[in-house]
N, C-alpha and C. Protein backbone atom coordinates (compact mmCIF):
# COMPACT_ATOMS: atom_id res chain seq x y z
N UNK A 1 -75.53 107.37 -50.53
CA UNK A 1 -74.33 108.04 -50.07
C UNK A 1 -73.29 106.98 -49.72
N UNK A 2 -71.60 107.29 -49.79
CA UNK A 2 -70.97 105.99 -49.90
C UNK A 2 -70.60 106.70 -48.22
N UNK A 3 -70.86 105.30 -47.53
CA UNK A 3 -70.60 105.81 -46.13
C UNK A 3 -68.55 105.80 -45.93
N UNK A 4 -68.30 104.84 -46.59
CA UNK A 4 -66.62 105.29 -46.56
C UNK A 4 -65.82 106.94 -46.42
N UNK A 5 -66.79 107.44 -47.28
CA UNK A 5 -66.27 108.96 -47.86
C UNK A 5 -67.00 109.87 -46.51
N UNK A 6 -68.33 109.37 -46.05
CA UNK A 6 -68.92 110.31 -44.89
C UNK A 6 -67.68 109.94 -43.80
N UNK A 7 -67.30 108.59 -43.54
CA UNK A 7 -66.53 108.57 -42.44
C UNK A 7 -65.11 109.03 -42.74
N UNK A 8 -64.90 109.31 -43.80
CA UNK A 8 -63.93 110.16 -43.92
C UNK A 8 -63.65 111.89 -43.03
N UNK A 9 -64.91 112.43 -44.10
CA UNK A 9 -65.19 113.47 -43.91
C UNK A 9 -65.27 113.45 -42.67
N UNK A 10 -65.84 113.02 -42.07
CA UNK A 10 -66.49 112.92 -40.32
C UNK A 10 -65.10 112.99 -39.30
N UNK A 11 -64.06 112.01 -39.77
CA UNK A 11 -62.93 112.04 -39.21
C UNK A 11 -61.77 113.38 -39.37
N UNK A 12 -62.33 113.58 -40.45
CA UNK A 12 -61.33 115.23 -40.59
C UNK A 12 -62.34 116.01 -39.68
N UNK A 13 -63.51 116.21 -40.04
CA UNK A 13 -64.55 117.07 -39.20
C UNK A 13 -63.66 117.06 -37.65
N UNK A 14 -63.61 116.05 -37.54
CA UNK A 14 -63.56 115.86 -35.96
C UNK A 14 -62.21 116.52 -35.52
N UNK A 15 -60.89 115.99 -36.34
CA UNK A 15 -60.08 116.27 -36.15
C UNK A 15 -59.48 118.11 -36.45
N UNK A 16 -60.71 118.22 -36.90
CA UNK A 16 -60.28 119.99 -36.82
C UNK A 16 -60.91 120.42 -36.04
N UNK A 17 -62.47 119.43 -35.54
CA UNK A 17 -62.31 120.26 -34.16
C UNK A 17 -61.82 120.06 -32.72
N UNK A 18 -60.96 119.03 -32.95
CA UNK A 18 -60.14 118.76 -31.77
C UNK A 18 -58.94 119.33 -31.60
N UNK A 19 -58.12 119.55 -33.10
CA UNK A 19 -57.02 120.19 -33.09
C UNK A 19 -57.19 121.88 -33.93
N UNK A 20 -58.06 122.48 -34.24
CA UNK A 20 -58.17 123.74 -34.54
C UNK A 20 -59.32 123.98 -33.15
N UNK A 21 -59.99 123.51 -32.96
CA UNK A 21 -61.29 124.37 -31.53
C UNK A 21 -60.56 124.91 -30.79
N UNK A 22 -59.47 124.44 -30.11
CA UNK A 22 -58.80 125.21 -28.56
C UNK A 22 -58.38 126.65 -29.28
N UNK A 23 -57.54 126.56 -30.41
CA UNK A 23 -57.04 127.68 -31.01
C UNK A 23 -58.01 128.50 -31.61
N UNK A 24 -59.52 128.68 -32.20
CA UNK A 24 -59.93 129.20 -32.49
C UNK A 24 -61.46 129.74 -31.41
N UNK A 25 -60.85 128.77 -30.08
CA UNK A 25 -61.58 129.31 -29.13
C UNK A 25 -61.28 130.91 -28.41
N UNK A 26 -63.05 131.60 -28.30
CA UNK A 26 -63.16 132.89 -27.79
C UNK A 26 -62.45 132.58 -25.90
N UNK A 27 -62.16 133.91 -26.01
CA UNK A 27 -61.87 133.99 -24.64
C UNK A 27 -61.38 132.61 -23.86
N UNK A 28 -61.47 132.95 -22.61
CA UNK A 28 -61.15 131.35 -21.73
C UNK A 28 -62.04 130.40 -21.37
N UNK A 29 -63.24 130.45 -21.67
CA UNK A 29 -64.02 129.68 -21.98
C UNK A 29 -64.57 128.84 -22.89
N UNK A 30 -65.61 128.19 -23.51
CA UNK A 30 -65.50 127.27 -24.13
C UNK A 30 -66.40 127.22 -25.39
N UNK A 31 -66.43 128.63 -25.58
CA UNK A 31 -67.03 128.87 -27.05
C UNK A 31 -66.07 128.79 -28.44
N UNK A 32 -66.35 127.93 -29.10
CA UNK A 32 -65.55 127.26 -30.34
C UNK A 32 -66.33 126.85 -31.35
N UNK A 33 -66.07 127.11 -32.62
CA UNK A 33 -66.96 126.80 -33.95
C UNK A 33 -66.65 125.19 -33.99
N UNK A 34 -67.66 124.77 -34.37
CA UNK A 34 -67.73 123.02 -34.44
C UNK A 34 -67.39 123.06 -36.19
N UNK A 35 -66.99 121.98 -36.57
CA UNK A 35 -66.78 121.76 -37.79
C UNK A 35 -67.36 120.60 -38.10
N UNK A 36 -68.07 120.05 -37.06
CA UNK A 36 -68.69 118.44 -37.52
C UNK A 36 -70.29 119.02 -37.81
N UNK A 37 -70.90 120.18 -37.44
CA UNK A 37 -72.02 120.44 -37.32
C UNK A 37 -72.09 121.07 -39.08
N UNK A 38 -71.24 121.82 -39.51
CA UNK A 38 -71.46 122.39 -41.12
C UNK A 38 -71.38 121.23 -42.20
N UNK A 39 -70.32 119.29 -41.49
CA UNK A 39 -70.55 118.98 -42.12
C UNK A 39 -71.96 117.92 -42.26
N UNK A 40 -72.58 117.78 -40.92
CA UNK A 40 -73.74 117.06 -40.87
C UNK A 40 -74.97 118.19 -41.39
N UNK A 41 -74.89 119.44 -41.09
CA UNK A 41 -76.13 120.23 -42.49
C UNK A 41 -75.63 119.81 -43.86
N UNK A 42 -74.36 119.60 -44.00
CA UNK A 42 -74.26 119.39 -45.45
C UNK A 42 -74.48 118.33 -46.00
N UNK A 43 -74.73 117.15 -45.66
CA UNK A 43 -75.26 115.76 -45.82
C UNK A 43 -76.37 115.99 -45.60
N UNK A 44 -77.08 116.73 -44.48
CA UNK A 44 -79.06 116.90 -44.35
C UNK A 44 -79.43 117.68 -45.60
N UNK A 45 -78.38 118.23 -46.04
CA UNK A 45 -79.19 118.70 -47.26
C UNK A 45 -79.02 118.30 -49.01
N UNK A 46 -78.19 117.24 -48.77
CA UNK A 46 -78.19 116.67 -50.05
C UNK A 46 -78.64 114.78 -49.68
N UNK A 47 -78.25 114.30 -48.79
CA UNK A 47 -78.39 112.54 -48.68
C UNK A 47 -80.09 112.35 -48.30
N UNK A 48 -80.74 111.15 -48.55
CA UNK A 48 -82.20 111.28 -48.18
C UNK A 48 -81.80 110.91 -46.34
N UNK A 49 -83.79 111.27 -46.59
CA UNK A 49 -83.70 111.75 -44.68
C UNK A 49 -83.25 110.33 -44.19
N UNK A 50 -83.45 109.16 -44.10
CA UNK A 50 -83.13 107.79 -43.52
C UNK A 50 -81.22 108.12 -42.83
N UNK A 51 -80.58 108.49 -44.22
CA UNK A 51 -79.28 108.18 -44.32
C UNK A 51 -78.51 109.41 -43.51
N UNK A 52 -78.96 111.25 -43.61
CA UNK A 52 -78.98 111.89 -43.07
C UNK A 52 -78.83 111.84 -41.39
N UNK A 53 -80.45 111.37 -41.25
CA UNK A 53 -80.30 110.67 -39.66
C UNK A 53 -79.13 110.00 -38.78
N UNK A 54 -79.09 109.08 -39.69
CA UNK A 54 -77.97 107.92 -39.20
C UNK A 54 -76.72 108.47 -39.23
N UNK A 55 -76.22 109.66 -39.90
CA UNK A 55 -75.01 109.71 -40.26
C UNK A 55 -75.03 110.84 -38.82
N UNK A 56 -75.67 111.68 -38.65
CA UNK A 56 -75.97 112.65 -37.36
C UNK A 56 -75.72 112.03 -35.82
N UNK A 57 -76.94 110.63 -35.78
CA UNK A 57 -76.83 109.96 -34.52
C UNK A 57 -75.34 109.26 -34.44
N UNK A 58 -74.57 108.77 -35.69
CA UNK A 58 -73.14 108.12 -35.43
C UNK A 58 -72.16 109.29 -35.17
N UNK A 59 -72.49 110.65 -35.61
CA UNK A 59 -71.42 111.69 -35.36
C UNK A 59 -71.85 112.18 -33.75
N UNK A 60 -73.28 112.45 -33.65
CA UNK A 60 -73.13 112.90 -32.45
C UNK A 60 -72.70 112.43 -30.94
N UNK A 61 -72.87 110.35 -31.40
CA UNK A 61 -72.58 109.27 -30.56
C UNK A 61 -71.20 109.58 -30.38
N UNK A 62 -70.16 109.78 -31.45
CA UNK A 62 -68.66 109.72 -31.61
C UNK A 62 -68.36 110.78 -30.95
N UNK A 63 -69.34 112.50 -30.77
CA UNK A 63 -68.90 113.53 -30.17
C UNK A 63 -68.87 113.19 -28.84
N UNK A 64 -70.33 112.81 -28.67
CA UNK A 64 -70.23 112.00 -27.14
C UNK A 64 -69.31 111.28 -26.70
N UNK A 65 -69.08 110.47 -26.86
CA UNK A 65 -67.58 109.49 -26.75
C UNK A 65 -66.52 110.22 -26.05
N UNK A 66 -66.25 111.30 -27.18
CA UNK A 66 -64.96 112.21 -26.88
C UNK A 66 -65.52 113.31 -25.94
N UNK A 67 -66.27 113.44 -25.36
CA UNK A 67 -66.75 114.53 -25.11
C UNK A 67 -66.81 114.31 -23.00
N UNK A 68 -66.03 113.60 -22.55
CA UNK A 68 -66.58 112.94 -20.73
C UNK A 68 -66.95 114.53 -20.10
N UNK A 69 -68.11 114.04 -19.22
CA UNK A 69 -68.24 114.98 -18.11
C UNK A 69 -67.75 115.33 -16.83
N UNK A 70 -67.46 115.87 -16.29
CA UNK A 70 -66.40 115.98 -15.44
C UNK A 70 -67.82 116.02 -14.22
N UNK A 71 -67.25 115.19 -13.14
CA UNK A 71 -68.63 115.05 -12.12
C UNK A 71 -68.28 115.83 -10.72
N UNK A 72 -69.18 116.24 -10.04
CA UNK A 72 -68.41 117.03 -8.64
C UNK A 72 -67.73 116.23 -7.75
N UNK A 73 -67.59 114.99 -7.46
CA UNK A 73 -67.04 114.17 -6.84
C UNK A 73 -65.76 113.73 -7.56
N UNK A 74 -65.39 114.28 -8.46
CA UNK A 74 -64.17 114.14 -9.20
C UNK A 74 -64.19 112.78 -10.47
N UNK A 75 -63.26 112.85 -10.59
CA UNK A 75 -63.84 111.87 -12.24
C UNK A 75 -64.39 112.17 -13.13
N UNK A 76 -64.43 111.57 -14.58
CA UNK A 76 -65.60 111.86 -15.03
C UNK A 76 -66.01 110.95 -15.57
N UNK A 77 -67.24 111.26 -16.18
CA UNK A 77 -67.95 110.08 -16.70
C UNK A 77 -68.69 110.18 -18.79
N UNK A 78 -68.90 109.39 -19.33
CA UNK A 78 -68.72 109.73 -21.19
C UNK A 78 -70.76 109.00 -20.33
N UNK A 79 -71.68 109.97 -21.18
CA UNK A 79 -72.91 109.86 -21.35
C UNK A 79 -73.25 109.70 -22.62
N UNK A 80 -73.72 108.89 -22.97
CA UNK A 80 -73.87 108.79 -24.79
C UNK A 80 -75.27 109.32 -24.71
N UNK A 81 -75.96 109.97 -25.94
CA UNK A 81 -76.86 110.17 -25.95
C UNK A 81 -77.29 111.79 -26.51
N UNK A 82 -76.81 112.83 -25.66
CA UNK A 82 -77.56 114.25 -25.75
C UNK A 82 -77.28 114.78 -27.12
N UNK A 83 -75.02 114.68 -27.47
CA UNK A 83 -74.96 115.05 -28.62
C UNK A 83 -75.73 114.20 -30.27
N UNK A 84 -75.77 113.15 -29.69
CA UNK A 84 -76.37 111.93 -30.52
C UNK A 84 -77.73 112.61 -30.63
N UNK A 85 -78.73 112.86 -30.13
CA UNK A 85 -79.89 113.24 -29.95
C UNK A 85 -80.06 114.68 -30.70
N UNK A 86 -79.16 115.56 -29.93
CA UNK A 86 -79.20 116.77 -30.32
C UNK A 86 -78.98 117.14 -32.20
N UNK A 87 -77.93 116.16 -32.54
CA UNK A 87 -77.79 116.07 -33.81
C UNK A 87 -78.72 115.70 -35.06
N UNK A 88 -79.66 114.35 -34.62
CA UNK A 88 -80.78 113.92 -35.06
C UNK A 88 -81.68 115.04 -35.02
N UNK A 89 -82.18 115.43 -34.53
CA UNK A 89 -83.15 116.84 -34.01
C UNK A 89 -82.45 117.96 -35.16
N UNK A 90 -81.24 118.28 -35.25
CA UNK A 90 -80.47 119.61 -36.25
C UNK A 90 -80.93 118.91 -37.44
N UNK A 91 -80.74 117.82 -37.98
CA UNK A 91 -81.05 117.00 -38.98
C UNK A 91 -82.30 117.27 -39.46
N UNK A 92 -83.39 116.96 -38.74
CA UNK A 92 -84.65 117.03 -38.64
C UNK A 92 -85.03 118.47 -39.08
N UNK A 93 -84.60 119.73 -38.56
CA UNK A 93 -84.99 120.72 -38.93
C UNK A 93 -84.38 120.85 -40.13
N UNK A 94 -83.13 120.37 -40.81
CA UNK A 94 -82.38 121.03 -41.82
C UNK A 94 -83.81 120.45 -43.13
N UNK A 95 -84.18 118.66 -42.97
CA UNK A 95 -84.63 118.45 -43.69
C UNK A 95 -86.22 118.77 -43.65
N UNK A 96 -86.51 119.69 -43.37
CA UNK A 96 -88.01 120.24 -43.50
C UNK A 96 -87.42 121.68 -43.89
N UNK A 97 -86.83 122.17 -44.29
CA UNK A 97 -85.83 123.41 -44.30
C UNK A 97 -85.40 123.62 -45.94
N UNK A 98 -84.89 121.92 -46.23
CA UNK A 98 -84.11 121.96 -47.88
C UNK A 98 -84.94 122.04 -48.88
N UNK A 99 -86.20 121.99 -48.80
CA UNK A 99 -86.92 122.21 -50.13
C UNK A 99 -87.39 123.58 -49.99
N UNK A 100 -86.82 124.56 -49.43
CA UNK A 100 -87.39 125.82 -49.26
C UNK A 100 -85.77 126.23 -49.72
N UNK A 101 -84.75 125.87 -49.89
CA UNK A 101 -83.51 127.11 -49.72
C UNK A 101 -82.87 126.64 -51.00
N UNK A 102 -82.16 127.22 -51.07
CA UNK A 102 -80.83 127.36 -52.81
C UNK A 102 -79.70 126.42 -52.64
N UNK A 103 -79.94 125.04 -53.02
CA UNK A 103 -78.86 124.33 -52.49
C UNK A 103 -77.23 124.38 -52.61
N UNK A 104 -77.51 125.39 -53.77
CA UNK A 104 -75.91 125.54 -54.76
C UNK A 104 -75.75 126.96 -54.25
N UNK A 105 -75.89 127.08 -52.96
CA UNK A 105 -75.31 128.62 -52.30
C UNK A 105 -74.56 128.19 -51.17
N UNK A 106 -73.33 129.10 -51.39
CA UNK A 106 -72.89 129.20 -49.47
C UNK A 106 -73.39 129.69 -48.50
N UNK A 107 -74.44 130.63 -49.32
CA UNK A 107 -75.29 130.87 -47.90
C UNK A 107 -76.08 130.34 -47.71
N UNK A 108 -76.83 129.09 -47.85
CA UNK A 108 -77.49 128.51 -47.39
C UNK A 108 -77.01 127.17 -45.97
N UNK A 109 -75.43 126.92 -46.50
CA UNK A 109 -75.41 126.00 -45.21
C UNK A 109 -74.63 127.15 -44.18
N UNK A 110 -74.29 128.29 -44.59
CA UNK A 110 -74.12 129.55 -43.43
C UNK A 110 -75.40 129.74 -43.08
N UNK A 111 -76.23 129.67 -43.12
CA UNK A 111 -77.27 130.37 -42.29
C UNK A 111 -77.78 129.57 -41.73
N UNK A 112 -78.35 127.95 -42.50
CA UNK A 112 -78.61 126.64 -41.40
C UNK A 112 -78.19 126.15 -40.51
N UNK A 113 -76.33 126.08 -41.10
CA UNK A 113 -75.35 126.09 -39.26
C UNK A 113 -75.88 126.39 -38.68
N UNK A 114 -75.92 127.77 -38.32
CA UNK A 114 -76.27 127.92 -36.92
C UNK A 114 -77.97 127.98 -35.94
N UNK A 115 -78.91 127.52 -36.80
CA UNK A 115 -79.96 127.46 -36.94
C UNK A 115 -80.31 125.93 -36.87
N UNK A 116 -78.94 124.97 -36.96
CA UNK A 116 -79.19 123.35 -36.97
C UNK A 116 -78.58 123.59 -35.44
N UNK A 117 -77.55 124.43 -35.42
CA UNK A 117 -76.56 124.20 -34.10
C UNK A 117 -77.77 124.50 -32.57
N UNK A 118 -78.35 125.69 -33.29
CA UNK A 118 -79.29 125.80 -31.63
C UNK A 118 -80.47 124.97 -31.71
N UNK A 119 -81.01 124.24 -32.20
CA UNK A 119 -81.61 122.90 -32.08
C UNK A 119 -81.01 121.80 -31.47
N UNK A 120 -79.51 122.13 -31.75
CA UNK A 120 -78.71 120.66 -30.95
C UNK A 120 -78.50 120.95 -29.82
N UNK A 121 -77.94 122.30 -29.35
CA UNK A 121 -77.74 123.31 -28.62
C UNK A 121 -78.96 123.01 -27.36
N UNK A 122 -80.02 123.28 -27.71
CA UNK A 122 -80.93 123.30 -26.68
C UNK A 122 -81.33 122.13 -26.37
N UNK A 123 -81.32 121.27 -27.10
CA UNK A 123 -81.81 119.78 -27.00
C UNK A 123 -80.70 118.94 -25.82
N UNK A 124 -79.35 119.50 -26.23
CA UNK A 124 -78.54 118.96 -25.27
C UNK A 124 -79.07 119.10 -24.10
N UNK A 125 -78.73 120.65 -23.76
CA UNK A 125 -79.04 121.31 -22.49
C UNK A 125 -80.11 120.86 -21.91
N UNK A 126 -81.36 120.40 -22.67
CA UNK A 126 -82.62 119.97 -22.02
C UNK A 126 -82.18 118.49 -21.71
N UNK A 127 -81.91 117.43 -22.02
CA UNK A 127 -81.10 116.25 -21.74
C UNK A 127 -80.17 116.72 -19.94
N UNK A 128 -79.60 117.15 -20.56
CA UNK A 128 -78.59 117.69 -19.35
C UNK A 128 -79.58 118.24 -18.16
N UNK A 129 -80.32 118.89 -18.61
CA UNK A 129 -81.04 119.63 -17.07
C UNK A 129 -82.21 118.73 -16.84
N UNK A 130 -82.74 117.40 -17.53
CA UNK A 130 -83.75 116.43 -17.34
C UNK A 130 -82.64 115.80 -16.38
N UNK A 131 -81.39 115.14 -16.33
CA UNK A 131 -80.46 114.61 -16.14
C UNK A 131 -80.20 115.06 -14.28
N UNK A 132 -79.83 116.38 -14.58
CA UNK A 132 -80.02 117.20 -12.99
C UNK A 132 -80.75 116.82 -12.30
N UNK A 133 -82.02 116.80 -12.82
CA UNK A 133 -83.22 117.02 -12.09
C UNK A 133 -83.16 115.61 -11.00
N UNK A 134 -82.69 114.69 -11.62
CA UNK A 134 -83.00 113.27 -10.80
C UNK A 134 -81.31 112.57 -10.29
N UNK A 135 -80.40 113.14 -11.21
CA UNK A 135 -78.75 112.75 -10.50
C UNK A 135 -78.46 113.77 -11.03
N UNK A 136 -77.71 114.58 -9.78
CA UNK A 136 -77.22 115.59 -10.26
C UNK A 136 -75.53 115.62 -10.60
N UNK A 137 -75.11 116.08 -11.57
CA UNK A 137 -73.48 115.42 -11.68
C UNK A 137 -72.73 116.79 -12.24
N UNK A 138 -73.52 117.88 -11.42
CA UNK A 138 -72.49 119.16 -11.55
C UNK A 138 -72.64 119.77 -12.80
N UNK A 139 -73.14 119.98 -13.26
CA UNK A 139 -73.78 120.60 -14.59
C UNK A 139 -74.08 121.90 -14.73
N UNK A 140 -73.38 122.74 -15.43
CA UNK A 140 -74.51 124.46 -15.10
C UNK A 140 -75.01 124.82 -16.94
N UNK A 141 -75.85 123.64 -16.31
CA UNK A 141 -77.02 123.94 -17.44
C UNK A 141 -76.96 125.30 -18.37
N UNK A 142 -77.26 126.57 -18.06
CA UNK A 142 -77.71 127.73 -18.69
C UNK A 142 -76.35 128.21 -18.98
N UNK A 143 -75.16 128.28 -18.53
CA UNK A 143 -73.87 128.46 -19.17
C UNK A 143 -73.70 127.36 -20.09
N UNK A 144 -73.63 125.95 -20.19
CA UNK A 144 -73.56 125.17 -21.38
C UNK A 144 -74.35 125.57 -22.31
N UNK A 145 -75.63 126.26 -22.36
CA UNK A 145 -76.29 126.34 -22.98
C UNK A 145 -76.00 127.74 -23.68
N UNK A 146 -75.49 128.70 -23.13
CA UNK A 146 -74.57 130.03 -23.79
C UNK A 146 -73.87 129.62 -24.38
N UNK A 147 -72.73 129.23 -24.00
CA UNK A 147 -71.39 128.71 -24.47
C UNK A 147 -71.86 127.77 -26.21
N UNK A 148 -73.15 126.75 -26.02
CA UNK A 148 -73.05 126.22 -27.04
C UNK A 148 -74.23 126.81 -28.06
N UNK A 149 -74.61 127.77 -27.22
CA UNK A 149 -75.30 128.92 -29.07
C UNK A 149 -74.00 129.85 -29.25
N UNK A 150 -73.32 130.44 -29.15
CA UNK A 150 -72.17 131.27 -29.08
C UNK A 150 -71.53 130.54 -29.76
N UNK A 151 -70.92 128.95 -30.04
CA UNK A 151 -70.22 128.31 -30.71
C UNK A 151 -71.17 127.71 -31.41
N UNK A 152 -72.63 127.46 -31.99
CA UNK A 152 -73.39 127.23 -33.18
C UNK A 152 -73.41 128.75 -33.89
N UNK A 153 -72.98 129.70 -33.29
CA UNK A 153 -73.08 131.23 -34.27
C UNK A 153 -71.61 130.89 -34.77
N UNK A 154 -70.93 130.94 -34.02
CA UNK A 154 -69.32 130.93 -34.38
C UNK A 154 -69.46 129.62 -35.76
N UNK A 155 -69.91 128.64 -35.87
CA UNK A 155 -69.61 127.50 -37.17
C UNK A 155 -70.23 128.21 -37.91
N UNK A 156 -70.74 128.96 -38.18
CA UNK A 156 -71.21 129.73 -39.53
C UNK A 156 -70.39 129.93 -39.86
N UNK A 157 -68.97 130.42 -39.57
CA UNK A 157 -67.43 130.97 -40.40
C UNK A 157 -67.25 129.63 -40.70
N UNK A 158 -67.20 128.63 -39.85
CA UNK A 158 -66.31 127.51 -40.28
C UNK A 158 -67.66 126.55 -41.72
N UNK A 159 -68.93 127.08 -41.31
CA UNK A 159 -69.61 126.28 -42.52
C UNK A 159 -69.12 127.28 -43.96
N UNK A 160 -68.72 128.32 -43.95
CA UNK A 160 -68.47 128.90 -44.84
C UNK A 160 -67.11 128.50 -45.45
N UNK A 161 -65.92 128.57 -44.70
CA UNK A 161 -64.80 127.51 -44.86
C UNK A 161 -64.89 126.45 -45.44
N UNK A 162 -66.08 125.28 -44.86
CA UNK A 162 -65.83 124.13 -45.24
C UNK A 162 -66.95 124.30 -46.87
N UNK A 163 -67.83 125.09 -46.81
CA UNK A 163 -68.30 124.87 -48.04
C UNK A 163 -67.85 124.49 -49.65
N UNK A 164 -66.75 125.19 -49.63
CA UNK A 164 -65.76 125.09 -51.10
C UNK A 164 -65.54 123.47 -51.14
N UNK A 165 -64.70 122.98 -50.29
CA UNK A 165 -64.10 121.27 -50.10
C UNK A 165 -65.46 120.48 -50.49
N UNK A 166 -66.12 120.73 -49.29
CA UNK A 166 -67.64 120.18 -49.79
C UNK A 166 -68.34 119.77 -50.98
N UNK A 167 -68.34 121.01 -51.75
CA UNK A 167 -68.93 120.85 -52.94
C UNK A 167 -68.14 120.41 -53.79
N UNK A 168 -66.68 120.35 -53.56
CA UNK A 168 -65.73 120.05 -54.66
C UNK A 168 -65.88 118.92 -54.66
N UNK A 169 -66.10 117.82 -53.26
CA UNK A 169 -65.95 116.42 -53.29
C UNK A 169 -67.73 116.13 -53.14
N UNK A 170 -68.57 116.81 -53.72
CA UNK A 170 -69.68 116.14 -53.59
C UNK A 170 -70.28 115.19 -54.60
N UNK A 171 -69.66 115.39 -55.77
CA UNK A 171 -69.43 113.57 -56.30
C UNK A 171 -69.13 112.46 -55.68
N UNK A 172 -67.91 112.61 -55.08
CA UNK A 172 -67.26 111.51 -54.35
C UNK A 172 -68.51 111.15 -52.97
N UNK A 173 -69.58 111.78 -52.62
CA UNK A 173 -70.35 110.98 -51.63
C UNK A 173 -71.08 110.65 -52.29
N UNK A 174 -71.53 110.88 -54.01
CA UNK A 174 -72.67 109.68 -54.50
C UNK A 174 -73.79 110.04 -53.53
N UNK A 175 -74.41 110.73 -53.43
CA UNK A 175 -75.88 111.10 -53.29
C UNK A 175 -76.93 110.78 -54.03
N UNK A 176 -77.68 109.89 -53.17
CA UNK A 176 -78.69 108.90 -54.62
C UNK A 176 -79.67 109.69 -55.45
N UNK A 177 -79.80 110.57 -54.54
CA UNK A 177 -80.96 111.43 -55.88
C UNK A 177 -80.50 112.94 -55.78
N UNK A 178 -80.70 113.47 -56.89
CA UNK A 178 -80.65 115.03 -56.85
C UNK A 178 -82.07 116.11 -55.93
N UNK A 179 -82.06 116.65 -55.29
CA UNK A 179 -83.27 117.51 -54.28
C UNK A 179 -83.58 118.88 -55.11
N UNK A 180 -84.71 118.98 -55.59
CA UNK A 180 -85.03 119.41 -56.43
C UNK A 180 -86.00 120.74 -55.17
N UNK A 181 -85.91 121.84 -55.75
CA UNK A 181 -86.75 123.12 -54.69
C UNK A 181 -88.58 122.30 -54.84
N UNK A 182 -88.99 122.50 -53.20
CA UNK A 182 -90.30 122.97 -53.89
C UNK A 182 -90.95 123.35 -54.89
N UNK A 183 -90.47 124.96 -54.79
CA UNK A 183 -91.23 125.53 -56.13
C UNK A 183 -90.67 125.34 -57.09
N UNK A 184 -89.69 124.23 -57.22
CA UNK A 184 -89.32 124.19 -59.29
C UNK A 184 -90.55 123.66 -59.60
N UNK A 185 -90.92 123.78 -60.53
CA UNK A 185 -91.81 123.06 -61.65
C UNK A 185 -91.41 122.19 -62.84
N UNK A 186 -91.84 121.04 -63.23
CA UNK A 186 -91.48 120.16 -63.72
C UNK A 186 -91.92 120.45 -65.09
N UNK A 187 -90.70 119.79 -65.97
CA UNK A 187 -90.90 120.85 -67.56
C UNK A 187 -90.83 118.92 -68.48
């Protein structure tokens, strides 16, 4: 995979969900379709698992980054780690997942979205409430943890969105091998 073109992609990812999330956020709270999550299933399901990984832990590190916690004593503070983690883990399930599904469908990275998202989803939250348990820094665990399955259901529209672009430029990431189903049989 040519990592130039992932950090491309990764940088638009981001930037639509920094500048489309507020606007396509529900209510006044903080449920919003991610757009970096439809495009890291879409690399777990075509790049091998090594490269997959890596490209997950650098997006979820970068979400982290942008992402500070706001602490009860005021301030906040950037924790690297949960989205980084949580992402590796979505990864992980997508690729025990791709030799079972139709790679040349939109419904296949619609239905993994959000099925990669609550793997990241809970993995955070468990980070976060391991985190409580020993410094507590104002956290309400089980609402983050609503809020971010509610916005892994919600990127199913946006994996459906981004699917078309995707496949149009999936030359341009040079994917070293083609992923062939399970059950094809070799002729």
């Amino acid at each position: 995979m040519r990592l130039g073109i992932f950090a491309i992609a990764l940088w638009l990812a981001i930037g639509l969900d920094r500048g489309l999330g507020p606007l396509l956020r529900l209510g006044d709270g903080s449920v919003e379709p991610s757009f970096v999550l439809p495009l890291i299933v879409f690399v777990a399901l075509y790049a091998p698992a090594r490269t997959a990984m890596a490209g997950a832990a650098a997006a979820g590190l970068i979400v982290d980054l942008l992402s500070p916690v706001t602490l009860p004593a005021g301030g906040t503070a950037v924790i690297p780690g949960p989205n980084a983690l949580g992402l590796v883990l979505a990864v992980r399930l997508v690729l025990a997942l791709r030799g079972q599904v139709f790679l040349n469908s939109p419904l296949t990275l619609v239905v993994l979205t959000p099925l990669a998202g609550t793997a990241w989803q809970i993995t955070r939250a468990g980070i976060f409430a391991m985190r409580e348990a020993y410094e507590p820094i104002g956290t309400a665990v089980l609402s983050e943890l609503g809020s971010g399955l509610l916005s892994s259901l919600l990127s199913a529209g946006s994996a459906f969105v981004l699917w078309f672009p995707l496949m149009w430029c999936v030359r341009w990431f040079a994917f070293d091998a083609p992923h062939v189903s399970r059950w094809a049989s070799a002729r």
